[in-house]
Protein backbone atom coordinates (compact mmCIF):
# COMPACT_ATOMS: atom_id res chain seq x y z
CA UNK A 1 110.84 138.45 110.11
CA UNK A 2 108.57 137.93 113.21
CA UNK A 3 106.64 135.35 113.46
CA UNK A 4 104.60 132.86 116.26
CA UNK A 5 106.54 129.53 116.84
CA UNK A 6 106.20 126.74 119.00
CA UNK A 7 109.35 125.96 119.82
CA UNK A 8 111.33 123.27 122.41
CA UNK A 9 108.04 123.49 124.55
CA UNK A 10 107.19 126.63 124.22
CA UNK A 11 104.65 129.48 121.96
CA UNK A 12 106.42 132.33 121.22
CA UNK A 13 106.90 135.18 119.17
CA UNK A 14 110.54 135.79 117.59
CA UNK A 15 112.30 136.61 114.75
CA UNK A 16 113.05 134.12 112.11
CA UNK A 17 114.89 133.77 109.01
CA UNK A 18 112.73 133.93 105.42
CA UNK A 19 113.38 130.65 103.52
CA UNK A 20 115.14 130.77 100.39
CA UNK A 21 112.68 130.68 97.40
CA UNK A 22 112.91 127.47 94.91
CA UNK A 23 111.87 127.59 91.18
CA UNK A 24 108.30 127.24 91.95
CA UNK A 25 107.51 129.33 95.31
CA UNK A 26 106.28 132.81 96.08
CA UNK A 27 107.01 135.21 98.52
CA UNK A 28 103.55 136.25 100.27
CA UNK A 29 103.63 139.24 102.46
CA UNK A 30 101.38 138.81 104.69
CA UNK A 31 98.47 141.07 105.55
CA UNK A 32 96.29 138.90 108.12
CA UNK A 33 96.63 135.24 109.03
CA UNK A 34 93.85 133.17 110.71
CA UNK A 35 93.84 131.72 114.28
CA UNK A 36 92.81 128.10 114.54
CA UNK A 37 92.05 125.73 116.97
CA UNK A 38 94.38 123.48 115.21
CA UNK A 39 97.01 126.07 115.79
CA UNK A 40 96.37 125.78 120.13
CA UNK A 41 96.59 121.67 119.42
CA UNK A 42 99.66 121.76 117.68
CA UNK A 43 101.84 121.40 120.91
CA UNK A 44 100.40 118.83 122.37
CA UNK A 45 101.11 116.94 118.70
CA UNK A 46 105.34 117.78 119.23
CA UNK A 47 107.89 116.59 121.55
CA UNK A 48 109.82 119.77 123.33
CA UNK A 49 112.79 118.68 120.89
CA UNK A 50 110.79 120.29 118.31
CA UNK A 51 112.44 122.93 116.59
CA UNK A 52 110.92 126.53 115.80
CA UNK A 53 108.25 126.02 113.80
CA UNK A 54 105.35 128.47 112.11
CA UNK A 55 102.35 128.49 113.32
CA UNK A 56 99.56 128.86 111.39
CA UNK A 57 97.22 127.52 108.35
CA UNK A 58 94.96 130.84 107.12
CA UNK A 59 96.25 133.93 105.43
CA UNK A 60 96.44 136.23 103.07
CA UNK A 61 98.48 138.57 101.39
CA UNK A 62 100.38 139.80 98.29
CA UNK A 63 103.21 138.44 96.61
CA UNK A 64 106.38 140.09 96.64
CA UNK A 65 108.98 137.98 94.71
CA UNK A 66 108.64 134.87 92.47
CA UNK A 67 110.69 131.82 91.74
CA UNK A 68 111.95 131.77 88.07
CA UNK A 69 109.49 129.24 86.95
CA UNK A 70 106.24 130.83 88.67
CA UNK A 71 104.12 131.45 85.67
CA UNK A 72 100.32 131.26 87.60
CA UNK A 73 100.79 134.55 89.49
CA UNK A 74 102.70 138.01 89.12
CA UNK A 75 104.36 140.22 91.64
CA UNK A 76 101.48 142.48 93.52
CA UNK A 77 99.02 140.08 93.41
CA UNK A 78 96.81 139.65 96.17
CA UNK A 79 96.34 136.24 97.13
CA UNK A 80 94.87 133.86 99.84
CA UNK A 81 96.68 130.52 101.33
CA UNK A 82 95.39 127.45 100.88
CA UNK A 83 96.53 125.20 103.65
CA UNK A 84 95.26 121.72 102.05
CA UNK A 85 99.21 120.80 100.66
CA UNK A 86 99.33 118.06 98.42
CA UNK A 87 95.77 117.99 97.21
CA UNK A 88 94.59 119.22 93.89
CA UNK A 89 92.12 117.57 92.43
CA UNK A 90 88.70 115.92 94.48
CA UNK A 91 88.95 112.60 95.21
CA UNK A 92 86.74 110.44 97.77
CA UNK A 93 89.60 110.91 100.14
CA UNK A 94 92.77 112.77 100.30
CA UNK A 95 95.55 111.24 98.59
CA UNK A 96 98.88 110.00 100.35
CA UNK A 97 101.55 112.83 101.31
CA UNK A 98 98.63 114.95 102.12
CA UNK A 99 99.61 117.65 105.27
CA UNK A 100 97.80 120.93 106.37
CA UNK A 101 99.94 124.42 106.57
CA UNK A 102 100.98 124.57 109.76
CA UNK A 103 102.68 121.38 110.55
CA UNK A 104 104.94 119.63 109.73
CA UNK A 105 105.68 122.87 106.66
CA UNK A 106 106.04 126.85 107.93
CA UNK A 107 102.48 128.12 108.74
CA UNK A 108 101.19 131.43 108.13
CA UNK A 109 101.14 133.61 111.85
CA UNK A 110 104.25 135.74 110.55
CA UNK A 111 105.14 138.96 108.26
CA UNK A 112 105.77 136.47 104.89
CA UNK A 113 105.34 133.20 103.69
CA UNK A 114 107.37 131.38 101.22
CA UNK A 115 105.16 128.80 99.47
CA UNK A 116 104.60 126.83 96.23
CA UNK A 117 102.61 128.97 93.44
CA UNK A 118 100.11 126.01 93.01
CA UNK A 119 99.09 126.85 97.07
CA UNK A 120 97.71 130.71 96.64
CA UNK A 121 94.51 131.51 94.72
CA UNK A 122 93.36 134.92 93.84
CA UNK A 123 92.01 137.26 96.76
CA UNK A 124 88.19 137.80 96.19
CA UNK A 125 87.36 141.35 95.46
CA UNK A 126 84.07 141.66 97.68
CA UNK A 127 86.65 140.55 101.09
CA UNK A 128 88.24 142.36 103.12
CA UNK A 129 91.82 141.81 104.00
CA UNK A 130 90.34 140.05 107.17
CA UNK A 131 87.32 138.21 106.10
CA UNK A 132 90.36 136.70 103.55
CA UNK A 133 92.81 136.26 106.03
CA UNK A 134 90.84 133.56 107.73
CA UNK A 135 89.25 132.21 104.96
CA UNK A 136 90.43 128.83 103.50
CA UNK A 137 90.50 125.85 106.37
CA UNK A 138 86.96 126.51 107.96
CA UNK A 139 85.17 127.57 105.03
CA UNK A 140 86.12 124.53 102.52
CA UNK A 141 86.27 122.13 105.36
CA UNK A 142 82.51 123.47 105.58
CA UNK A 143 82.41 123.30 101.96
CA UNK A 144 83.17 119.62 101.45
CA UNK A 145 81.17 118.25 104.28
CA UNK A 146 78.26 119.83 103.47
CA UNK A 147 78.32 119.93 99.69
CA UNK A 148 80.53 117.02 98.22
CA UNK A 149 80.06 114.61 101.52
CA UNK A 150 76.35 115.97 102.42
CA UNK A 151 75.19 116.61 99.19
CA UNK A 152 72.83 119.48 100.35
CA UNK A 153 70.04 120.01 98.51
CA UNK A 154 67.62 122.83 98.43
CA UNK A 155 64.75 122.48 100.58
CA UNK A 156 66.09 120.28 102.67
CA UNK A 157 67.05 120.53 106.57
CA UNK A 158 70.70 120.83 107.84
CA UNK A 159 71.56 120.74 111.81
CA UNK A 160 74.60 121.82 112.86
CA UNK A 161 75.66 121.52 116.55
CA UNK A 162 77.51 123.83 117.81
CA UNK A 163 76.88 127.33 116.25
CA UNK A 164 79.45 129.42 117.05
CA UNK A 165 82.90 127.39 115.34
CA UNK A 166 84.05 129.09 112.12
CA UNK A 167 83.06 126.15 110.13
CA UNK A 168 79.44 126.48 111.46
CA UNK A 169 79.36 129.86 110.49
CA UNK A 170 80.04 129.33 106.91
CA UNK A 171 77.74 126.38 106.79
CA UNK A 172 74.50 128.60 108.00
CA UNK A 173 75.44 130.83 105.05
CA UNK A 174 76.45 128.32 102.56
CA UNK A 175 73.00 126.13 103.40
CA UNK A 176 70.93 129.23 103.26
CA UNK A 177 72.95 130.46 99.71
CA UNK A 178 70.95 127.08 98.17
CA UNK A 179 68.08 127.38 99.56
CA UNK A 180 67.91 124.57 102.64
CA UNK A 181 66.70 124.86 106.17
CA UNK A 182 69.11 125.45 108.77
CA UNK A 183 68.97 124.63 112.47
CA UNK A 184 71.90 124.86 114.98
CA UNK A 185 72.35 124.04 118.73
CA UNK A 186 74.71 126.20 121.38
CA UNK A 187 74.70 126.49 124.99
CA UNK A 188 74.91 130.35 124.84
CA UNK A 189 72.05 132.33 124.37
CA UNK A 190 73.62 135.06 122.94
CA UNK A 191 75.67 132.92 120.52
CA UNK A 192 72.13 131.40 119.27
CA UNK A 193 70.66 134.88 118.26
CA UNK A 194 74.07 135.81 116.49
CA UNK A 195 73.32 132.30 114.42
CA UNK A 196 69.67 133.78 113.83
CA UNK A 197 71.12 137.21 112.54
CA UNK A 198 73.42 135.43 109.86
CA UNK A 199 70.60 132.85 108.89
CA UNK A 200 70.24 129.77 110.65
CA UNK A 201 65.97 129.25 111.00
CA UNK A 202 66.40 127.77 114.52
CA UNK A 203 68.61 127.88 117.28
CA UNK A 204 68.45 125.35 120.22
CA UNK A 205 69.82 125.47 123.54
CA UNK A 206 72.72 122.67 123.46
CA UNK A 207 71.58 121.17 127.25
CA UNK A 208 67.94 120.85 125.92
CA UNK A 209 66.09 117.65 124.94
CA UNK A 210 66.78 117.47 121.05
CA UNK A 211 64.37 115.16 120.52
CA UNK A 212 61.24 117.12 122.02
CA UNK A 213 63.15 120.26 120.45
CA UNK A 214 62.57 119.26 116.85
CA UNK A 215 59.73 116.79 117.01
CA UNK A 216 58.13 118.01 114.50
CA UNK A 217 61.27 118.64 112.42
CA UNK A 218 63.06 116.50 109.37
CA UNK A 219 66.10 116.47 109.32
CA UNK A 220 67.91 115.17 106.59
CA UNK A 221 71.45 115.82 106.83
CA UNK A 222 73.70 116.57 110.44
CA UNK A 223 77.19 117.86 110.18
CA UNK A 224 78.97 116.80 113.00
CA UNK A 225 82.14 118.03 114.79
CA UNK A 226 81.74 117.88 118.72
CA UNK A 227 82.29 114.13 118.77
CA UNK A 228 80.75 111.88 121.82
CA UNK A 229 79.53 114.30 123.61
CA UNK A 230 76.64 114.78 121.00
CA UNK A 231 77.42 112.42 118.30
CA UNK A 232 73.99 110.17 119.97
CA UNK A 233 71.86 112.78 120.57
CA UNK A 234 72.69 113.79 116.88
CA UNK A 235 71.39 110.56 115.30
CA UNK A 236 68.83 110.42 117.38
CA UNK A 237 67.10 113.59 115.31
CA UNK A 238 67.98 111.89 111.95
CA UNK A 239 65.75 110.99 109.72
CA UNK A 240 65.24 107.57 109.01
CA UNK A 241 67.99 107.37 105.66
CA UNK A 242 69.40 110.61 106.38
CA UNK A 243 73.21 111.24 106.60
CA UNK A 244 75.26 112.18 108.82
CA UNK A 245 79.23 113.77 107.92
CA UNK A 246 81.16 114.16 110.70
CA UNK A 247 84.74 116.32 110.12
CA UNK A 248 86.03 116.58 114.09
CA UNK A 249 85.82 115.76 117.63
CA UNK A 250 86.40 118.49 119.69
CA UNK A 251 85.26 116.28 122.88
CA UNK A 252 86.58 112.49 123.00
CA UNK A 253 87.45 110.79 119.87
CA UNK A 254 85.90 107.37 120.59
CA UNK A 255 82.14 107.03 120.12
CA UNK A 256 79.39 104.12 121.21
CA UNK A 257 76.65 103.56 118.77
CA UNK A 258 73.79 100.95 118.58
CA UNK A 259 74.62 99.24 115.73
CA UNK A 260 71.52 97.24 114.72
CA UNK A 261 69.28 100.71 115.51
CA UNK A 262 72.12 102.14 113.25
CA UNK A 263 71.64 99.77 110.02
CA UNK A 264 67.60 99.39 110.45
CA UNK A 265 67.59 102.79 110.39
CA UNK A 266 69.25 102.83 106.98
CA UNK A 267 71.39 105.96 108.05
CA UNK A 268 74.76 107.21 106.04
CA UNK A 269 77.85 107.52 108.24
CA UNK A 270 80.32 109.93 106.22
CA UNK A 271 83.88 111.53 107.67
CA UNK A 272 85.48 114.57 105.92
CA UNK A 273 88.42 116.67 106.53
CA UNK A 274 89.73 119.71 104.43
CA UNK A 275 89.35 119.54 100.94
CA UNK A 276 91.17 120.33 97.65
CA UNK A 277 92.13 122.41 95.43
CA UNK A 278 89.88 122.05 92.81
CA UNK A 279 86.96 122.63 95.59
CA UNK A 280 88.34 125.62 96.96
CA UNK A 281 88.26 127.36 93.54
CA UNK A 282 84.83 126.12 93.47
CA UNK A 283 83.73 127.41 96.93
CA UNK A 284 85.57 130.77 95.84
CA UNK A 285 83.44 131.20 93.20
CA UNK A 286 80.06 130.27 95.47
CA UNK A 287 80.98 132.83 97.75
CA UNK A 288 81.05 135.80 94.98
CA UNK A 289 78.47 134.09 93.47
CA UNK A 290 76.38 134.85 96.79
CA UNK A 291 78.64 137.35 97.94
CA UNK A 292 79.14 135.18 101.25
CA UNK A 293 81.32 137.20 103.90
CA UNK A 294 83.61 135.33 106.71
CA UNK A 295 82.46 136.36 110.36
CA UNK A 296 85.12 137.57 111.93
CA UNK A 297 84.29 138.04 115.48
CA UNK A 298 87.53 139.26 116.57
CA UNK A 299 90.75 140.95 114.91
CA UNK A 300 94.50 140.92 117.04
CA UNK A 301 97.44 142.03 116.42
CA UNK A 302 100.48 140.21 115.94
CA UNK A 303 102.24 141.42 118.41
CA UNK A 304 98.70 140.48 120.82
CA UNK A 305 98.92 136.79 119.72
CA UNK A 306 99.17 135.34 123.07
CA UNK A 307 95.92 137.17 124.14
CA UNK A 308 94.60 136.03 121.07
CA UNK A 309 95.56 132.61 122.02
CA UNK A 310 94.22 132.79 125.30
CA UNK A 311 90.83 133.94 124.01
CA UNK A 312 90.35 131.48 121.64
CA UNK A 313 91.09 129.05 124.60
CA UNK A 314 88.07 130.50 126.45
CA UNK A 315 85.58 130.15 123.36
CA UNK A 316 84.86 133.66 123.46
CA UNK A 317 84.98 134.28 119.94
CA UNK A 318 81.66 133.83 117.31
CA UNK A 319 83.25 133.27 114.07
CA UNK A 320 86.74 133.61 112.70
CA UNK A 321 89.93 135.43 114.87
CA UNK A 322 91.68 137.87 112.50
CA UNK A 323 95.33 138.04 113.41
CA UNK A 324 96.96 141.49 111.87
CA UNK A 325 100.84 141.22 110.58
């Protein structure tokens, strides 16, 4: 089958074998898979002695053969992935042995995936085969943070730097879906007003002064994923008690924070990543519920990955990149 490796040093497309299907596992045939950012990251995670390896967390598909003890699903199914391996039921944190698809386990940018039945959950009807294929990672790592970390309430006021991530554009919808107030930050105008047209209430310009921005603002919960390079200027528009759930760090990891400002302030400091099973078969049923759609800025072709790739790269894209098999 083809499929996008990374492989002794280098991202490729090739043809690889189809693993052998245990008692357990499904054959998905693939219909579109998801482009990350974890998927761009990966390499500089491996050594060039790395072996081909699948690229690849989102995806969805139908199922074309079953093991001889798959009893949750049927041939002709149509499924989605859900990269979050080893995690079933919620818990304050994952548990040990806990991976995402993609790494170290054969991702999902390829014409099938072999995988265990417990990892596939019915397709929703009101998707299309692209909305689903990039579904699972942003939208229940959106889910958890803002939800089962940020306990989101209506009426309350969410901000959300950086507007334009696929995990920010499930949050607008997901906030707006309960009834909360939605504000997000982004240092392209045009990438604000799409973030208007899906929901959010306000949309700042990132290089503005935050704190004159929303003066007159409360703001009672910030999801965070940009790390230091707004992680300050963040809790600087908290509320007084307020939380704040940070899931990522696209800029530098390590952060500087006044502490005693921090604990007079009576603020909540939460980190999130993913989420589980159980969770994801809740969000699936909050987005039918509210008939929430994935934005999927861009669709490619397999055979286009590496200008997918380089697009991605450029932060072109508002939303979710749909890769075709």
């Amino acid at each position: 089958m083809k499929a996008y490796v990374y492989e002794h040093g280098q991202l490729k497309l090739k043809d690889v074998d189809v693993q052998t299907l245990g008692k357990e596992d499904v054959l998905v045939s693939l219909k579109v898979a998801g482009l990350n950012r974890r998927d761009i990251a990966i390499p500089n995670r491996l050594g060039d002695e790395q072996p081909a390896i699948v690229l690849g967390s989102d995806g969805a598909g139908v199922i074309e053969q079953i093991g001889k003890n798959v009893d949750q699903v049927e041939i002709g199914d149509e499924v989605i992935i859900n990269p979050a391996l080893g995690w079933d039921e919620n818990s304050d944190a994952p548990p040990e042995g806990f991976e995402i698809l993609g790494v170290p386990d054969n991702g999902t940018i390829a014409e099938k995936i072999v995988i265990t039945q417990s990892q596939v959950e019915k397709k929703p009807e009101h998707l299309t085969w692209q909305e689903a294929g990039v579904l699972a990672l942003a939208s229940l790592t959106g889910f958890r943070a803002m939800f089962t970390k940020g306990q989101l309430q209506k009426g309350e006021t969410v901000f959300i730097p950086g507007a334009s991530s696929g995990v920010a554009t499930y949050m607008i919808q997901f906030a707006k879906a309960v009834g909360a107030r939605v504000i997000v930050s982004s240092r392209s105008e045009e990438k604000r007003r799409q973030a208007l047209d899906i929901g959010a209430d306000i949309a700042i310009d990132t290089a503005a002064n935050w704190q004159e921005e929303l003066k007159d603002e409360t703001i009672d919960l910030v999801i965070e994923s940009v790390g230091r390079a707004t992680f300050n200027r963040s809790l600087n528009i908290l509320k007084r008690g307020g939380k704040i759930v940070v899931f990522g760090a696209t800029t530098e990891d390590t952060v500087e924070f006044n502490l005693r400002e921090f604990f007079y302030g009576q603020y909540q400091l939460f980190g999130s990543t993913m989420g589980s099973r159980e969770e994801l078969q809740s969000l699936l049923k909050f987005m039918e519920e509210h008939k929430i759609h994935p934005i999927v800025g861009h669709t490619f072709s397999l055979d286009d990955i590496e200008e997918a790739v380089e697009y991605l790269k450029e932060n072109k894209q508002f939303g979710k990149i749909a890769i075709e098999i």
